[in-house]
C-alpha atoms as a PDB file:
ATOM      1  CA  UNK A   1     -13.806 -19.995-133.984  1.00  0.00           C
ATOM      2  CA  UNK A   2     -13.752 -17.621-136.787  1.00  0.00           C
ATOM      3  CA  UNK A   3     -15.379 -17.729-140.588  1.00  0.00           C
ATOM      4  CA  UNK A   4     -12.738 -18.404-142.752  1.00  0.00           C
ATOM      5  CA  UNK A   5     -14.308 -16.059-145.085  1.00  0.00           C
ATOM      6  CA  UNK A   6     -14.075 -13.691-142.774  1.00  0.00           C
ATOM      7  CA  UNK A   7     -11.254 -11.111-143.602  1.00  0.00           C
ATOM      8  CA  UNK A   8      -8.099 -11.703-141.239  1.00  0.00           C
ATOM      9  CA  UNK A   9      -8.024  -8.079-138.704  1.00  0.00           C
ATOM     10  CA  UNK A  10      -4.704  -6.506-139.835  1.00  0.00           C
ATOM     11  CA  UNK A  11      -3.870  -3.509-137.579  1.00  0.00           C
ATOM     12  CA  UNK A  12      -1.487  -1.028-139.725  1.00  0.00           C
ATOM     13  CA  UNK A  13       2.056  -0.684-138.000  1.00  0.00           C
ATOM     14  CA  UNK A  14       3.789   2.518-137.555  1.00  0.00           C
ATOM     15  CA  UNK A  15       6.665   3.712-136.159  1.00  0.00           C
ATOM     16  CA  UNK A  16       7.283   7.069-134.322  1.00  0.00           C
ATOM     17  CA  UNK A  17      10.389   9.395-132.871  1.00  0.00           C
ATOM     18  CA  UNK A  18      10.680  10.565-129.867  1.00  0.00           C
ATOM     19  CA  UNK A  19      12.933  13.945-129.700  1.00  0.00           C
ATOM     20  CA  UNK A  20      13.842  15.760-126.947  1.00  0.00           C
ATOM     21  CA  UNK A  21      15.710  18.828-126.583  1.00  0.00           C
ATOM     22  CA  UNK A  22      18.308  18.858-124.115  1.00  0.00           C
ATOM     23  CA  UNK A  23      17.606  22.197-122.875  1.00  0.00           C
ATOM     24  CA  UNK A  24      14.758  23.518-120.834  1.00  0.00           C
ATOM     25  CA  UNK A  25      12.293  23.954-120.893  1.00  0.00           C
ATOM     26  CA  UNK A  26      12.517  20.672-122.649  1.00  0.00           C
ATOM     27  CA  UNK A  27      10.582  20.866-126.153  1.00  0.00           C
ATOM     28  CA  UNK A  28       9.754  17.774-128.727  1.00  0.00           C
ATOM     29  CA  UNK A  29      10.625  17.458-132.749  1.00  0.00           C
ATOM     30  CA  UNK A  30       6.970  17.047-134.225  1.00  0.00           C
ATOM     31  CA  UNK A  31       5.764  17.680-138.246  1.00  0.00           C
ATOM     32  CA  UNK A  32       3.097  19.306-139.453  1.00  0.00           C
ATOM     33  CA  UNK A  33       1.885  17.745-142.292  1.00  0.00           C
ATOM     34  CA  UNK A  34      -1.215  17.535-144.541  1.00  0.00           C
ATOM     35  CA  UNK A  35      -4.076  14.698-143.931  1.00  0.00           C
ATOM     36  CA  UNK A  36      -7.064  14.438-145.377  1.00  0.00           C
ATOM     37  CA  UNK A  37      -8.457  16.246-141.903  1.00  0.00           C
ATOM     38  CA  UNK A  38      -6.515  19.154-142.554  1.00  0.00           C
ATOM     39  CA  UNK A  39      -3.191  20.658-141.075  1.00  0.00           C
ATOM     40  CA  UNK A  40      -2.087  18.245-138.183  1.00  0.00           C
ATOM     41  CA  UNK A  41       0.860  17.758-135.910  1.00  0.00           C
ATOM     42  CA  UNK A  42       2.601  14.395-135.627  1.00  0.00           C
ATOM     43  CA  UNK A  43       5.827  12.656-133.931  1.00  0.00           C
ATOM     44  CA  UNK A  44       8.233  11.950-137.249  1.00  0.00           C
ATOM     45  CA  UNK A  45       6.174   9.211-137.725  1.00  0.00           C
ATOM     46  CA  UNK A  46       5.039   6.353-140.736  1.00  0.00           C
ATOM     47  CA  UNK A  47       3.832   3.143-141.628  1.00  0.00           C
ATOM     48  CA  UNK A  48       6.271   0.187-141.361  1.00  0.00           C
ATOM     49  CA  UNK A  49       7.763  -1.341-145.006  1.00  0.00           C
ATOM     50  CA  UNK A  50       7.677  -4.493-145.837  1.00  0.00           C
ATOM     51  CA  UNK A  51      11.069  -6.440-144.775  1.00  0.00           C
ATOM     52  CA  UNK A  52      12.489  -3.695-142.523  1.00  0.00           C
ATOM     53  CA  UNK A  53      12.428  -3.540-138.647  1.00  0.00           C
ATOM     54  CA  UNK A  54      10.703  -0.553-135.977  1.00  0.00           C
ATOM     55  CA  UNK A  55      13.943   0.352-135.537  1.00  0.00           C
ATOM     56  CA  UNK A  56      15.428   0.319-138.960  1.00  0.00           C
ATOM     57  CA  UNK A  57      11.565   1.921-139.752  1.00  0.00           C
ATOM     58  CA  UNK A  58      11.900   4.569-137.267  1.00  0.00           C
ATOM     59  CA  UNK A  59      15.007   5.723-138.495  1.00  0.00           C
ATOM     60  CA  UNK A  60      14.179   5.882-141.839  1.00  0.00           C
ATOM     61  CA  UNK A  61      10.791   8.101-141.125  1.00  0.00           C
ATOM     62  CA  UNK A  62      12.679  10.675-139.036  1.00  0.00           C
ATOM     63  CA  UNK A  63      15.130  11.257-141.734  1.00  0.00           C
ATOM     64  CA  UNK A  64      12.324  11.186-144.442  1.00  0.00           C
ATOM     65  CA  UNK A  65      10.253  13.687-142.567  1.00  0.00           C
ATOM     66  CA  UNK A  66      12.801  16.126-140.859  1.00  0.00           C
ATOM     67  CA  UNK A  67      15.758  15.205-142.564  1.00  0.00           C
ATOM     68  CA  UNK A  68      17.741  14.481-139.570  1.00  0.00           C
ATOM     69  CA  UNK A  69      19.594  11.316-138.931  1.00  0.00           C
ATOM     70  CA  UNK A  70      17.594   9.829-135.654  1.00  0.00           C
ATOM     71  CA  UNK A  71      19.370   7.579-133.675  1.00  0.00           C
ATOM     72  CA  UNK A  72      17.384   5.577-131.036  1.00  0.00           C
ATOM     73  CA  UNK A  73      18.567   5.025-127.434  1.00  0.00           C
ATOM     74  CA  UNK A  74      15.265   3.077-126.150  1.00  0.00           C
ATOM     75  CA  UNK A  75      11.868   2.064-126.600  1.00  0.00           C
ATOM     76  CA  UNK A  76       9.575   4.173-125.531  1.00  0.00           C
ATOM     77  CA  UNK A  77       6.350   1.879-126.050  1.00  0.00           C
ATOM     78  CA  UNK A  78       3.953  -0.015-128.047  1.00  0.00           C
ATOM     79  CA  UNK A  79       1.079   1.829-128.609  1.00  0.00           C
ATOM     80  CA  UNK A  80      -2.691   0.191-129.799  1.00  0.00           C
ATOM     81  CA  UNK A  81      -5.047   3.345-131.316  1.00  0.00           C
ATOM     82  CA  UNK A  82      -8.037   3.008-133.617  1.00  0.00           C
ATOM     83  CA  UNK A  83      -9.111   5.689-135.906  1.00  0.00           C
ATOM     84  CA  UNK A  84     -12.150   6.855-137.731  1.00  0.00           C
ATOM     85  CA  UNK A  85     -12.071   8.778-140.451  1.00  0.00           C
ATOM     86  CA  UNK A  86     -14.887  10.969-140.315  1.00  0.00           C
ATOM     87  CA  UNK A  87     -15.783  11.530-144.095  1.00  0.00           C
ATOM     88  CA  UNK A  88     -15.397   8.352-145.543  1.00  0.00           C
ATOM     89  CA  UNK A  89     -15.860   6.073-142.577  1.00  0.00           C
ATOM     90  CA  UNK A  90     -12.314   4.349-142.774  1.00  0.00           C
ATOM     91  CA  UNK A  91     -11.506   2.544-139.638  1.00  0.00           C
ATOM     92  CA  UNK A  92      -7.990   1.754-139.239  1.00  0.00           C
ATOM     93  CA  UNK A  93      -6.720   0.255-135.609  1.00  0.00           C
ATOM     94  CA  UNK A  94      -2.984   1.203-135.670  1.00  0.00           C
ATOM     95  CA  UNK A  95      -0.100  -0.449-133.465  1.00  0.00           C
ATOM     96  CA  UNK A  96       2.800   1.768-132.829  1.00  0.00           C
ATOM     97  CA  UNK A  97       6.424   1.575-131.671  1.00  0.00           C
ATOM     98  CA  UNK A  98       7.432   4.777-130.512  1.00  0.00           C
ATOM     99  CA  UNK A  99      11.629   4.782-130.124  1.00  0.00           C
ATOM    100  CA  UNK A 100      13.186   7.746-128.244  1.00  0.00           C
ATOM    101  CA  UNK A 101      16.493   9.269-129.102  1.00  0.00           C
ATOM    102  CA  UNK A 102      18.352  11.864-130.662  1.00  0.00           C
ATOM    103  CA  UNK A 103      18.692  13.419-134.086  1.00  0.00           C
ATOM    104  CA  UNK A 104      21.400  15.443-135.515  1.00  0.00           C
ATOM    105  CA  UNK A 105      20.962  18.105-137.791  1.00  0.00           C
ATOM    106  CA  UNK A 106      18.591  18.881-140.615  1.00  0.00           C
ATOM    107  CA  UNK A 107      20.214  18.004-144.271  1.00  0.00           C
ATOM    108  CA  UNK A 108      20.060  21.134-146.098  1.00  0.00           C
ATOM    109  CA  UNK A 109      20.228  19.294-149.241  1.00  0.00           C
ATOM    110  CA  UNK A 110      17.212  17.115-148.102  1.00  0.00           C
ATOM    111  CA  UNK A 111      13.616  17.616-148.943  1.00  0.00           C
ATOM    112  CA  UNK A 112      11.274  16.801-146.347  1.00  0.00           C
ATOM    113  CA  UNK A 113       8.370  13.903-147.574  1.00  0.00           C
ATOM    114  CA  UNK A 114       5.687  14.762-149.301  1.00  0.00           C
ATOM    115  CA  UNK A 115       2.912  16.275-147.193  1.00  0.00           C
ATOM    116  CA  UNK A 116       5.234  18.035-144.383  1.00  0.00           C
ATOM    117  CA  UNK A 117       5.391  21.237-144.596  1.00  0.00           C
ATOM    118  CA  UNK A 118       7.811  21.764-141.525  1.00  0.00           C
ATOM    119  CA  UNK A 119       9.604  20.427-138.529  1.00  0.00           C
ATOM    120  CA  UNK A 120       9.094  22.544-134.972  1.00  0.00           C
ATOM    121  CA  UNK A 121      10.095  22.680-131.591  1.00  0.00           C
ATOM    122  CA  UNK A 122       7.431  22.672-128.961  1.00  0.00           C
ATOM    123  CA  UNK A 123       6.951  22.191-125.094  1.00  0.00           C
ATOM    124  CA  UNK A 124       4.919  20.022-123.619  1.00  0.00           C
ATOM    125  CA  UNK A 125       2.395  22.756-122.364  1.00  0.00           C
ATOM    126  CA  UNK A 126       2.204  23.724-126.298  1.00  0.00           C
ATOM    127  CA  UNK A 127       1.827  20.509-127.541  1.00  0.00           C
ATOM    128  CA  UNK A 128      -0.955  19.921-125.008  1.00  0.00           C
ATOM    129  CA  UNK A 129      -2.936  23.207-126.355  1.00  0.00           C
ATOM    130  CA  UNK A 130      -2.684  21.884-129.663  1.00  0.00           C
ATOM    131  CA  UNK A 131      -4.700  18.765-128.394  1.00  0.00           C
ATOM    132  CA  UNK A 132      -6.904  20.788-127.216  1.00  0.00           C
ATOM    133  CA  UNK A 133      -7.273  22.321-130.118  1.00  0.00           C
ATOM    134  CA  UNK A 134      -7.592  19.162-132.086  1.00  0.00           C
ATOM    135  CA  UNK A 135      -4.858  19.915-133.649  1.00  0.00           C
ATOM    136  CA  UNK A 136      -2.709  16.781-133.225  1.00  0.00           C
ATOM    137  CA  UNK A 137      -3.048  13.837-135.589  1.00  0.00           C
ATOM    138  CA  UNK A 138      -3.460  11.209-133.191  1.00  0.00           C
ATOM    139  CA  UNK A 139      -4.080  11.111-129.519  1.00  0.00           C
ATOM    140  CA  UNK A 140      -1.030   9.211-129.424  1.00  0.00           C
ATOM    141  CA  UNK A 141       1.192  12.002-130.273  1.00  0.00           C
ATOM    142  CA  UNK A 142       0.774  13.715-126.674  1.00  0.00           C
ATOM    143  CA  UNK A 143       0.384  10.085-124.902  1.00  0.00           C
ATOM    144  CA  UNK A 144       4.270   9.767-125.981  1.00  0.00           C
ATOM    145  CA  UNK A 145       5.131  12.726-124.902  1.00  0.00           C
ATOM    146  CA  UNK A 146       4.031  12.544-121.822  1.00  0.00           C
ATOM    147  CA  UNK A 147       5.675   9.136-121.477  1.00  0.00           C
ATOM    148  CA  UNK A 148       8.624  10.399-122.602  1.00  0.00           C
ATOM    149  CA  UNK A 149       7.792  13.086-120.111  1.00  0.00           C
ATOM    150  CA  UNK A 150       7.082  10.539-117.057  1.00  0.00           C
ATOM    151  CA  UNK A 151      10.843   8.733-117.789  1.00  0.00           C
ATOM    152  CA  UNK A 152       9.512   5.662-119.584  1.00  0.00           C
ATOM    153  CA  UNK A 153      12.060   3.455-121.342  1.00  0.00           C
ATOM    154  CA  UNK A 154      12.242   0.121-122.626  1.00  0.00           C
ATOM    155  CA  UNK A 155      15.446  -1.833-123.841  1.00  0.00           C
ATOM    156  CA  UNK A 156      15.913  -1.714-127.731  1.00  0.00           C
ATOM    157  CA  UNK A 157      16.342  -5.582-126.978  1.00  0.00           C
ATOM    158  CA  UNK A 158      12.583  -5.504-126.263  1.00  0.00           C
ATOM    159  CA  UNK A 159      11.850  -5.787-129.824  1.00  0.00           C
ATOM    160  CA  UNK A 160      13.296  -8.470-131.491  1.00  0.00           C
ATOM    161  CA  UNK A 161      13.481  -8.789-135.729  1.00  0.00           C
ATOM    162  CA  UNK A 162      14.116 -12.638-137.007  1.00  0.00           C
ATOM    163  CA  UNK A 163      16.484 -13.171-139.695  1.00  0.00           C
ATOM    164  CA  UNK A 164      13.776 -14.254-141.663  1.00  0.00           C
ATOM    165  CA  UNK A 165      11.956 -10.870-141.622  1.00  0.00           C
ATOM    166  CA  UNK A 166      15.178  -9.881-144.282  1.00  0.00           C
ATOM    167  CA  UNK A 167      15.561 -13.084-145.755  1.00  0.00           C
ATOM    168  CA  UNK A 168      12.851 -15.164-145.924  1.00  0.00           C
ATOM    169  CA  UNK A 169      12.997 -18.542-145.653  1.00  0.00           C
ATOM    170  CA  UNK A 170      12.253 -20.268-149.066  1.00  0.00           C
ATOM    171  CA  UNK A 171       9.432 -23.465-148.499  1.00  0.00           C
ATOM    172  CA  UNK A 172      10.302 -26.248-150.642  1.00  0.00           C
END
C-alpha cells in the first residue's frame, strides 16, 4: 500500500494527428518546432486541457499547430513513453492518444503556435532518417507512423468522454 505522503504518479496526457497523404509515395504532416533540446520533429501534437476530450484535444492541436482543420476517422492507439530531460533531469512518463485522419487546408490567416516554425511533408523512409538522426521529439513520433503504416485502427468509440468530464457533477 502506498505512503499517503507520497505524491500521486500523474502521467501527462497528450494527444497526436495522424496525416496521411493520399498519394504515393504516401508522406505524413509533422512540425518542427522548438524544445528545450533543440529543433525537433513532432506529429501535430499537445498536452490535453482540462475539461476537453482526445478527440476534441486532437483537433484542437492540429489546427493550433498547422492550421488545418483535422478531422479524425479512427484511433490509432494509446501510447505509454517516459522521458528524460537531459539538462535538468525532468522525468515526465507521457500517455498518448494518437487519432488518424485527414486535414484540410492550411488557414492563411492563421498563425501557427508558438514554437513551430513549419508544417512538412515527409515519407516514411525520411522520417525514419530523422530518427536516426535524433532528430524526432519522441520515439513515439515514428512508432505511429509505422502503425499508421502497418493498417492499425481503432473505433473512435474506443475512447469514451463522461458527461461529467464537461460538466461536473456538483457534491453537495
Amino acid at each position: 500500500m502506498p505512503d499517503m505522503n507520497t505524491p500521486r504518479w500523474t502521467p501527462s496526457v497528450t494527444v497526436a494527428a495522424i496525416v496521411q497523404s493520399e498519394q504515393l509515395p504516401r508522406r505524413y504532416l509533422l512540425v518542427e518546432e522548438h524544445t528545450p533540446e533543440g529543433l525537433k520533429l513532432n506529429n501535430p501534437a499537445g498536452h490535453l486541457e482540462p475539461g476537453e476530450g482526445p478527440e476534441q484535444g486532437v483537433v484542437r492541436e492540429a489546427l493550433e499547430e498547422t492550421a488545418c482543420v483535422f478531422s479524425p476517422s479512427a484511433l490509432l492507439g494509446v501510447y505509454l513513453s517516459r522521458f528524460q530531460r537531459p539538462a535538468s533531469g525532468e522525468d515526465v512518463t507521457y500517455l498518448r492518444f494518437a487519432y488518424l485522419g485527414r486535414c484540410g487546408a492550411p488557414d492563411p490567416t492563421r498563425a501557427l503556435d508558438s514554437g513551430i516554425v513549419r508544417t512538412l511533408w515527409l515519407t516514411l523512409d525520411e522520417v525514419r532518417e530523422a530518427a536516426a538522426a535524433g532528430r524526432l521529439r519522441s520515439p513515439l513520433v515514428l512508432r505511429c507512423l509505422e502503425d499508421a503504416e502497418a493498417g492499425r485502427r481503432h473505433g473512435l468509440d474506443a475512447v469514451t468522454v463522461d458527461a461529467s468530464l464537461l460538466a461536473p457533477e456538483i457534491k453537495r
